[in-house]
C-alpha atoms as a PDB file:
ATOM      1  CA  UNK A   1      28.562  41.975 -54.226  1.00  0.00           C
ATOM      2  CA  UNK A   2      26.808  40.649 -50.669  1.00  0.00           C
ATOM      3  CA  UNK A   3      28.065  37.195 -51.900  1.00  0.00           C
ATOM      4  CA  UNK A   4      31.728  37.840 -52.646  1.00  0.00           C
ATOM      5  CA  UNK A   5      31.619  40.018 -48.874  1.00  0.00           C
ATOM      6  CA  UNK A   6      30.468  37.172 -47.369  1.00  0.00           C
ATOM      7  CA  UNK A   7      32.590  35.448 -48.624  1.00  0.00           C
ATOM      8  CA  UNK A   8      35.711  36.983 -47.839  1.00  0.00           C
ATOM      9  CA  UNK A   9      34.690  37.504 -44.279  1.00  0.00           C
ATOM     10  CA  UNK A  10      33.714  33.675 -43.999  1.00  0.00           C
ATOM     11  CA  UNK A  11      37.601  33.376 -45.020  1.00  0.00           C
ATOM     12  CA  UNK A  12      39.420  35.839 -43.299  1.00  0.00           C
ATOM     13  CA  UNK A  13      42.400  34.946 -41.508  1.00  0.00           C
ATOM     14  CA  UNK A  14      43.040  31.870 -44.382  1.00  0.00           C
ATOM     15  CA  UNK A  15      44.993  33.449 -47.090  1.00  0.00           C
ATOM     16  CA  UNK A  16      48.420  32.881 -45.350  1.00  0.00           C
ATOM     17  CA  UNK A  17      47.565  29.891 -43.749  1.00  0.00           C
ATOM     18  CA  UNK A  18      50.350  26.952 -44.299  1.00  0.00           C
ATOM     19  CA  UNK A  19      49.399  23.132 -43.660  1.00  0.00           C
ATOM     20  CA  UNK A  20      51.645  19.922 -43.440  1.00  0.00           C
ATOM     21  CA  UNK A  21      50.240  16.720 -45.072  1.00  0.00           C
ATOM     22  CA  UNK A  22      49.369  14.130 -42.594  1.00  0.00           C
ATOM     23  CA  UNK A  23      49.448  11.445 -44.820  1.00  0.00           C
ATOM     24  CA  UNK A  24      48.591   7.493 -44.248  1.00  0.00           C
ATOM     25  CA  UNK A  25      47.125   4.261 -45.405  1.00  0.00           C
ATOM     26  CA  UNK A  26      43.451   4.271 -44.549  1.00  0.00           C
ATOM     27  CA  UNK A  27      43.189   4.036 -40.732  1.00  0.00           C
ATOM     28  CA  UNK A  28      46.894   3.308 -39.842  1.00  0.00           C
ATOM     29  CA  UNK A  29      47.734   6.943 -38.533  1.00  0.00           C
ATOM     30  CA  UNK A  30      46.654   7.351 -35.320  1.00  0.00           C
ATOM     31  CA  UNK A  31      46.874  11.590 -36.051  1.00  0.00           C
ATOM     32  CA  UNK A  32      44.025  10.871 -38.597  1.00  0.00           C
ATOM     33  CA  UNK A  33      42.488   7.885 -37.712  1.00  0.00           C
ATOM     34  CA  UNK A  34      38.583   8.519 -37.457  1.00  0.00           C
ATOM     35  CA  UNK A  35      39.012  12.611 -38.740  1.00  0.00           C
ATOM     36  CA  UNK A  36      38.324  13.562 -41.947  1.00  0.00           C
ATOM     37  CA  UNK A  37      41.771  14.050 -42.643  1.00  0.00           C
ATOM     38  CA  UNK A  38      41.724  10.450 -43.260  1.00  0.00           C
ATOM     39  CA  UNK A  39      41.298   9.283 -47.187  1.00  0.00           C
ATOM     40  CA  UNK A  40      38.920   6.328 -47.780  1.00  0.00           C
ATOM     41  CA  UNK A  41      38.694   6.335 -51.552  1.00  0.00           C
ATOM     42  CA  UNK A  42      39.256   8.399 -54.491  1.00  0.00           C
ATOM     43  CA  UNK A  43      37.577   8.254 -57.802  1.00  0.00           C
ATOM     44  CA  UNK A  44      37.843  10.041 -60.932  1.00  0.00           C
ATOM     45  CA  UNK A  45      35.813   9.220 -64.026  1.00  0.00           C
ATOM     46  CA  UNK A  46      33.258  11.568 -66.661  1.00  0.00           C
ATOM     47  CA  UNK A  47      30.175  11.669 -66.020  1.00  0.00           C
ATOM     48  CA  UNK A  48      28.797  10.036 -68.734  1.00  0.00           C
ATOM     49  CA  UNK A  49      30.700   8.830 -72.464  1.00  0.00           C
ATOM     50  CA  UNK A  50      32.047  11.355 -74.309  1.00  0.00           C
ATOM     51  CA  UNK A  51      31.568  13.942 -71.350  1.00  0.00           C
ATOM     52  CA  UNK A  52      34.006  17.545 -71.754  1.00  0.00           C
ATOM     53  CA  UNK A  53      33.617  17.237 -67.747  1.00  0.00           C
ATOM     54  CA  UNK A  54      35.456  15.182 -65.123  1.00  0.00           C
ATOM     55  CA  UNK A  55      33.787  14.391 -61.329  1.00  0.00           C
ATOM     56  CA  UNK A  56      36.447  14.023 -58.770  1.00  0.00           C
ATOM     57  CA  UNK A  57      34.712  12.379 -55.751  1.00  0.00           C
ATOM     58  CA  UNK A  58      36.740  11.939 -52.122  1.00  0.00           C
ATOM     59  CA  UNK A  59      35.468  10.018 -49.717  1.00  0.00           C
ATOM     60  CA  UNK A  60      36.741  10.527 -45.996  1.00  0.00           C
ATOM     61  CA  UNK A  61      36.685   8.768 -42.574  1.00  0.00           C
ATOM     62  CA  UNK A  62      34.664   5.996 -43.361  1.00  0.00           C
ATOM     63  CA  UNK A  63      35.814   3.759 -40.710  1.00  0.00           C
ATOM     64  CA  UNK A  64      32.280   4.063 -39.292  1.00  0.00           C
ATOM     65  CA  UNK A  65      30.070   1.175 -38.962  1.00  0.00           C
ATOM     66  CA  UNK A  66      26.324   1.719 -39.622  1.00  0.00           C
ATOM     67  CA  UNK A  67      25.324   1.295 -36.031  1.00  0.00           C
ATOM     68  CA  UNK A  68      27.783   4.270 -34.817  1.00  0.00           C
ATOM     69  CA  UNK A  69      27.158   7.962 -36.096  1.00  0.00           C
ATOM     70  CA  UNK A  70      29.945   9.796 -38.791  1.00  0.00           C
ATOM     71  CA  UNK A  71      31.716  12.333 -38.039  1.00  0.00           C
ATOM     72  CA  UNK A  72      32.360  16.156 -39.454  1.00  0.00           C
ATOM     73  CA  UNK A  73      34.717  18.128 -41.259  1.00  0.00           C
ATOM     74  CA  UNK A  74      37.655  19.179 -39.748  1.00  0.00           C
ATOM     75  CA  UNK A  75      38.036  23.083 -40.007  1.00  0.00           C
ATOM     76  CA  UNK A  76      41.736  22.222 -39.686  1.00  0.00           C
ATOM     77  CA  UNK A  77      42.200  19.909 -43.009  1.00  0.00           C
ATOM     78  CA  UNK A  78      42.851  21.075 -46.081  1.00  0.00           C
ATOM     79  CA  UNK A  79      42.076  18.559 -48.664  1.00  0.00           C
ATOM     80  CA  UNK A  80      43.527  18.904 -51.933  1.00  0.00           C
ATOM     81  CA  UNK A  81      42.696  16.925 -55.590  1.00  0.00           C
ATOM     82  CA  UNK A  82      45.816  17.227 -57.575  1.00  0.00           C
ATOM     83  CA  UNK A  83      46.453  17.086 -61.516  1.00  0.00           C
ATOM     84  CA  UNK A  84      49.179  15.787 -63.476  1.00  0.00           C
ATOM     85  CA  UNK A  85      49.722  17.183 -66.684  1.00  0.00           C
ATOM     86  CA  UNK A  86      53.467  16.424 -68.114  1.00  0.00           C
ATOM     87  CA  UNK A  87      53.702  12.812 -66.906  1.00  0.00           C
ATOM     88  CA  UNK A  88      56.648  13.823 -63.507  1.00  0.00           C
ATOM     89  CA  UNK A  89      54.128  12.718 -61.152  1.00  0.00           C
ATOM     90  CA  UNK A  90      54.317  15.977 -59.642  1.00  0.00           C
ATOM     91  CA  UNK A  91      51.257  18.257 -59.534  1.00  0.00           C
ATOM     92  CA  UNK A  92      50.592  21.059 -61.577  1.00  0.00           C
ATOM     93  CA  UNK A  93      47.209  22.311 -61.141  1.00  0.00           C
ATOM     94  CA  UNK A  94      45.252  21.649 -57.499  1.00  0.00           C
ATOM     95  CA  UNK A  95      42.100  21.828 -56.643  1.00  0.00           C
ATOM     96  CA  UNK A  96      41.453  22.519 -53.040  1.00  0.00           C
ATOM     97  CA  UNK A  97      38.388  22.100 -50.205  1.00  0.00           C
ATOM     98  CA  UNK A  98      38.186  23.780 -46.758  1.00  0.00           C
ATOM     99  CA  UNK A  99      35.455  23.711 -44.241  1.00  0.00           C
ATOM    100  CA  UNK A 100      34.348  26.924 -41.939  1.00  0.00           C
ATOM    101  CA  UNK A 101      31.024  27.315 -40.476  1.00  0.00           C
ATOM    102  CA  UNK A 102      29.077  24.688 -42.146  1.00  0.00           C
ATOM    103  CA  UNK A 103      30.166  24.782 -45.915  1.00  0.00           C
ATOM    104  CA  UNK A 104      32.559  24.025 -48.004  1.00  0.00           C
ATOM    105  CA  UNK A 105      34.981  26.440 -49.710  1.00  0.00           C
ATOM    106  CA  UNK A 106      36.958  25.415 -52.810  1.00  0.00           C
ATOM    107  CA  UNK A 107      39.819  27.080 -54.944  1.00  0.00           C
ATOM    108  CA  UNK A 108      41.450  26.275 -58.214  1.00  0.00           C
ATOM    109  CA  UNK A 109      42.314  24.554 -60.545  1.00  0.00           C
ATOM    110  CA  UNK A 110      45.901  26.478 -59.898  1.00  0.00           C
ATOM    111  CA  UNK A 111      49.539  25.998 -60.197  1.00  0.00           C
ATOM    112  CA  UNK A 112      50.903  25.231 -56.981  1.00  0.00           C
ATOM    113  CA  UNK A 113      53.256  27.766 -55.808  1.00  0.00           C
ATOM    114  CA  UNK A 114      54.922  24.992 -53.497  1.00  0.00           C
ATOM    115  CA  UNK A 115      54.115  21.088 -54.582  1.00  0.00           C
ATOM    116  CA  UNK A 116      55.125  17.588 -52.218  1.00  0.00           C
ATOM    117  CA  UNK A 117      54.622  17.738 -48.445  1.00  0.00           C
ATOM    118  CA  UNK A 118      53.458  21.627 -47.652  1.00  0.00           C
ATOM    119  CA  UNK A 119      50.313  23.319 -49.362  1.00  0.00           C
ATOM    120  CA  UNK A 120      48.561  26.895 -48.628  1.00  0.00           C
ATOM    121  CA  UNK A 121      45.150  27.923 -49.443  1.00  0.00           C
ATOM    122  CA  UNK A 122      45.188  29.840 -52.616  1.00  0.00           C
ATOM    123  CA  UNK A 123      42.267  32.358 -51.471  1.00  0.00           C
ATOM    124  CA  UNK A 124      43.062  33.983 -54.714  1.00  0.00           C
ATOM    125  CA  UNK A 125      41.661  31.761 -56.959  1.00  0.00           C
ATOM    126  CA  UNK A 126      38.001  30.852 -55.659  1.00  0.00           C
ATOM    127  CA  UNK A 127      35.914  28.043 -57.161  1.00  0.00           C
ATOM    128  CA  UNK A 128      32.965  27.935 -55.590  1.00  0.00           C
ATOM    129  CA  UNK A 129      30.874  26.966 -52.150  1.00  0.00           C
ATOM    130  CA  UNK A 130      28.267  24.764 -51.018  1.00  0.00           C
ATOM    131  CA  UNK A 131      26.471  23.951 -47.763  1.00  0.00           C
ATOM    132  CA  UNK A 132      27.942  21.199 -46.559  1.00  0.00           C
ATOM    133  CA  UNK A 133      24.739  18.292 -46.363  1.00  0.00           C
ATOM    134  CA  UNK A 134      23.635  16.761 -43.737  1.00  0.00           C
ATOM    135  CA  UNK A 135      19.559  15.142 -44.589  1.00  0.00           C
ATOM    136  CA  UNK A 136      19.691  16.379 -47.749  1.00  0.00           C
ATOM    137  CA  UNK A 137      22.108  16.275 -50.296  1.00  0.00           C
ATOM    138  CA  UNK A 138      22.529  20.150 -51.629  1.00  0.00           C
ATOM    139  CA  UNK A 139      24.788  20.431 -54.920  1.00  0.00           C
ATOM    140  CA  UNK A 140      25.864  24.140 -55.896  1.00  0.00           C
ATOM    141  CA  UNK A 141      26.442  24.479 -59.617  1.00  0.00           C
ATOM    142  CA  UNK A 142      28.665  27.839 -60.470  1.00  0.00           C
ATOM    143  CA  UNK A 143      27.986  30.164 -63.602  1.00  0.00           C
ATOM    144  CA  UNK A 144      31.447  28.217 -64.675  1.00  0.00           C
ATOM    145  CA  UNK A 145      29.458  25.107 -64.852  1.00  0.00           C
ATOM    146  CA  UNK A 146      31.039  23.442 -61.673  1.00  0.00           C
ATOM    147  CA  UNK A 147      29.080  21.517 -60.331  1.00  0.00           C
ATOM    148  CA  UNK A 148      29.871  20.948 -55.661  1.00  0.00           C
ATOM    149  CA  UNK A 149      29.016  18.910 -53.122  1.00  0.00           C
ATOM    150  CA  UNK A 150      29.928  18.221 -49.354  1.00  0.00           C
ATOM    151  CA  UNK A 151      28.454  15.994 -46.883  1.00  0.00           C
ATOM    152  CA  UNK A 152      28.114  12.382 -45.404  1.00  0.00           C
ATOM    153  CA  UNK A 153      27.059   9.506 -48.655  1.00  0.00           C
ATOM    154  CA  UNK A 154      27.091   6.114 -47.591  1.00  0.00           C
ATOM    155  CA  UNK A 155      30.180   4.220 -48.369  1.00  0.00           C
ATOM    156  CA  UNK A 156      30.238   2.836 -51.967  1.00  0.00           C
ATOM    157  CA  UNK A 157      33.416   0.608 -51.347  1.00  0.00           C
ATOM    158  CA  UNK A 158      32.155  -3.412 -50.671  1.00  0.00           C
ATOM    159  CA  UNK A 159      34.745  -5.096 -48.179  1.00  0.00           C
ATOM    160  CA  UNK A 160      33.737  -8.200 -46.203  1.00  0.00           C
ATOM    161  CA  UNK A 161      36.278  -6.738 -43.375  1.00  0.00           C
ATOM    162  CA  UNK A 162      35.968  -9.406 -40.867  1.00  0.00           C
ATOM    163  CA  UNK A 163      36.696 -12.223 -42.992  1.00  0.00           C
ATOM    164  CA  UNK A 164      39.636 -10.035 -44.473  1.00  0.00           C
ATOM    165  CA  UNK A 165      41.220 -10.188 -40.704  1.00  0.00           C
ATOM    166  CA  UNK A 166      40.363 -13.759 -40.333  1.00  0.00           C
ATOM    167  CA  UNK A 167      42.098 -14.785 -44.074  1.00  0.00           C
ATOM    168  CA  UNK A 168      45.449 -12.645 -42.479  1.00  0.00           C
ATOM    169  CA  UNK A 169      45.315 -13.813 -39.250  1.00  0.00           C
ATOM    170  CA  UNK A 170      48.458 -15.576 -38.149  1.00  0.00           C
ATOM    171  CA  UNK A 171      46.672 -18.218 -37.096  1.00  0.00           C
ATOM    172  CA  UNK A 172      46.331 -20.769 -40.274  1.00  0.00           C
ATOM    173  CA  UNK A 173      43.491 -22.213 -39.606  1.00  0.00           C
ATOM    174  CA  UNK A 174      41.157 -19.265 -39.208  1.00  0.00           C
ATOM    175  CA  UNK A 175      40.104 -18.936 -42.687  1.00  0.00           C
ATOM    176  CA  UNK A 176      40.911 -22.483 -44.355  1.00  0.00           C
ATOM    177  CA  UNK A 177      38.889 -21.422 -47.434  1.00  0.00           C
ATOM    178  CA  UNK A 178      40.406 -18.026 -47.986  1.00  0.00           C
ATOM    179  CA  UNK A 179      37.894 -15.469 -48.716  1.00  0.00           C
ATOM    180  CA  UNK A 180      34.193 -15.915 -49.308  1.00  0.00           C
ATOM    181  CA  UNK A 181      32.881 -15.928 -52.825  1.00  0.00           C
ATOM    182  CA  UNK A 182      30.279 -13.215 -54.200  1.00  0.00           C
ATOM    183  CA  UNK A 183      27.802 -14.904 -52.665  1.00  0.00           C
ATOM    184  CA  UNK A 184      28.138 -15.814 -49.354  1.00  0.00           C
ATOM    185  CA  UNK A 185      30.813 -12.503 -48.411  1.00  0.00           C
ATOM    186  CA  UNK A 186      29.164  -9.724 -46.525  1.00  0.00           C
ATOM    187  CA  UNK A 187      29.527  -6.346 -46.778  1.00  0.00           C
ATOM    188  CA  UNK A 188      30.357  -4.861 -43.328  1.00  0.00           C
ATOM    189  CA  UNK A 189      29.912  -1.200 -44.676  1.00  0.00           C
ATOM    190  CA  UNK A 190      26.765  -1.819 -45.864  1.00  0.00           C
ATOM    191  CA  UNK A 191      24.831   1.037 -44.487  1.00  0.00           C
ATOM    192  CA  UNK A 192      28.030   3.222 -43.188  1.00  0.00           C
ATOM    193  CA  UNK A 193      29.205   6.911 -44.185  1.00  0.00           C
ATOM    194  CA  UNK A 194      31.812   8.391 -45.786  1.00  0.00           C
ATOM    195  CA  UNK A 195      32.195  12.467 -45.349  1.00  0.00           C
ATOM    196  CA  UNK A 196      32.098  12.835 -49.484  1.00  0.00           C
ATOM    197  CA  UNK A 197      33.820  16.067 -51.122  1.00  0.00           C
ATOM    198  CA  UNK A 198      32.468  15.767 -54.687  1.00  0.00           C
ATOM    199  CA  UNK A 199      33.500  18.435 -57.808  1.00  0.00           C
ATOM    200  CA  UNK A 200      32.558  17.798 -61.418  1.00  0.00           C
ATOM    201  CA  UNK A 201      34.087  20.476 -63.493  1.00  0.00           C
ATOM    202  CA  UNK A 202      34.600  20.862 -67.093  1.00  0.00           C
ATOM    203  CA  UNK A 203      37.877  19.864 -68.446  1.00  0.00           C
ATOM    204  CA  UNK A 204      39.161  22.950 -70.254  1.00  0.00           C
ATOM    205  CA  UNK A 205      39.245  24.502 -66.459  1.00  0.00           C
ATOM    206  CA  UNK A 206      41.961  21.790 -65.950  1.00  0.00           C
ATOM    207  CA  UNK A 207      44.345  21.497 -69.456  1.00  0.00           C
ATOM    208  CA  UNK A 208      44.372  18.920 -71.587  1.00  0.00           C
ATOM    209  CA  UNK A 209      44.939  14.949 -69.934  1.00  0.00           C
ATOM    210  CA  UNK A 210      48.355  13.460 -70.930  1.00  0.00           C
ATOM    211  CA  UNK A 211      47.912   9.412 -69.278  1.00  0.00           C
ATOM    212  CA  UNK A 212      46.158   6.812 -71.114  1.00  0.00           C
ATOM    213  CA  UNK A 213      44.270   4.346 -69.497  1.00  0.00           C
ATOM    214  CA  UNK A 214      43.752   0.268 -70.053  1.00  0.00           C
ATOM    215  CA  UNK A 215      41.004   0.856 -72.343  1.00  0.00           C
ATOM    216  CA  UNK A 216      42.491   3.669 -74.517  1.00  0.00           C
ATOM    217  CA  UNK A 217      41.667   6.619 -73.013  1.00  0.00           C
ATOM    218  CA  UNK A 218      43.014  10.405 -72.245  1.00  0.00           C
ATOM    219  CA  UNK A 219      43.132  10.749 -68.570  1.00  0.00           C
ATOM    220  CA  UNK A 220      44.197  12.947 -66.103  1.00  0.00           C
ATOM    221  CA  UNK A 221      46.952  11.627 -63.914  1.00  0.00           C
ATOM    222  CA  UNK A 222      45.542  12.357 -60.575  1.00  0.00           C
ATOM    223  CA  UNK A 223      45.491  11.922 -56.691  1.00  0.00           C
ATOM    224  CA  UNK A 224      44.495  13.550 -53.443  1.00  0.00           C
ATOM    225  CA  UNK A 225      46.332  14.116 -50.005  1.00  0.00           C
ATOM    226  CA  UNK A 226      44.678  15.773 -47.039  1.00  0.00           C
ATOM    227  CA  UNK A 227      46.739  17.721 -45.320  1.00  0.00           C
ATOM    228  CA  UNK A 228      46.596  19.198 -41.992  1.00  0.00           C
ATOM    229  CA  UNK A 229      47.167  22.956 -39.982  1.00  0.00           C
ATOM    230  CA  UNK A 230      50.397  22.736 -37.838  1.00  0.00           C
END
């Protein structure tokens, strides 16, 4: 009882609350540029072969390089993992994450009552919280068997971002060998953050996966927008 009290209070004033997607390529907004409203990467995969769960791990604003510090979660962004399941390309289920006071709040999996460019919380349909990390990386595990996380990882994605510039710079001559093999190519991330929203959640929560993937596989058709209060 103390926990679903605190819970509501930590939420109050959210149930009506209506959000536009700001959405962009990595780093070309300037409205989301260096906020956690901007998506880095997105990866979806089970756990381990043969898994009945699927992680969904976001990773935000990580246009941070090691020597400068990463950022927070924006109490303003709503960000929002949606499902697939008939093959439209329009979401049926979502699974959404909201910061307030230092954790994470997440709801779903749920049927959209709107779907495209507008989202509200569904406060109705709580999955779970977790303090978000900062040292240490805390994971909450519901009695559902969801497994949450929220807090700064370091970025997973390698990108040698300096010769990238130099192989598209107008100039021809600036990269005469194109881009560097394995070898020589540095990664300028190395080191960075992302702000990481992470949910692993077993898939009978979500329906049953319609895509197949290159290798054979059921998959969900899946993607995730951030989107932000107006």
């Amino acid at each position: 009882m103390k926990q679903s009290i605190k819970y509501a209070l930590g939420l109050s004033g959210m149930a009506a609350l209506l959000v536009t997607l700001v959405a962009a390529d990595h780093i070309d907004a300037p409205s989301s540029a260096g906020t956690s409203a901007d998506i880095a990467d997105f990866y979806a995969f089970e756990p381990s072969e043969g898994s009945d769960n699927t992680v969904f791990v976001v990773d935000l604003q990580s246009n941070v390089l090691p020597d400068l510090a990463y950022g927070t979660f924006d109490e303003d962004v709503l960000t929002e993992i949606n499902i697939d399941l008939d093959g439209d390309l329009i979401e049926d289920q979502v699974i959404q994450a909201i910061a307030r006071n230092g954790r994470m709040y997440f709801f779903g999996p749920t049927a959209p009552e709107q779907t495209g460019l507008t989202s509200m919380v569904y406060t109705d349909t709580p999955l779970g919280d977790v303090e978000i990390s900062s040292s240490m990386a805390i994971v909450e595990t519901t009695d559902a068997g969801v497994s949450l996380f929220a807090g700064p990882r370091q970025d997973p994605f390698f990108f040698d971002f300096f010769q990238f510039n130099a192989v598209i710079s107008p100039e021809l001559d600036s990269a005469p060998g194109g881009f560097l093999p394995a070898g020589e190519a540095i990664d300028t991330f190395d080191g960075a953050n992302t702000m990481s929203i992470v949910v692993e959640i077993p898939n009978g929560m979500l329906g049953t996966p319609t895509a197949t993937n290159a290798l054979g596989l059921s998959v969900y058709k899946t993607w995730v927008t951030t989107n932000r209060k107006q």
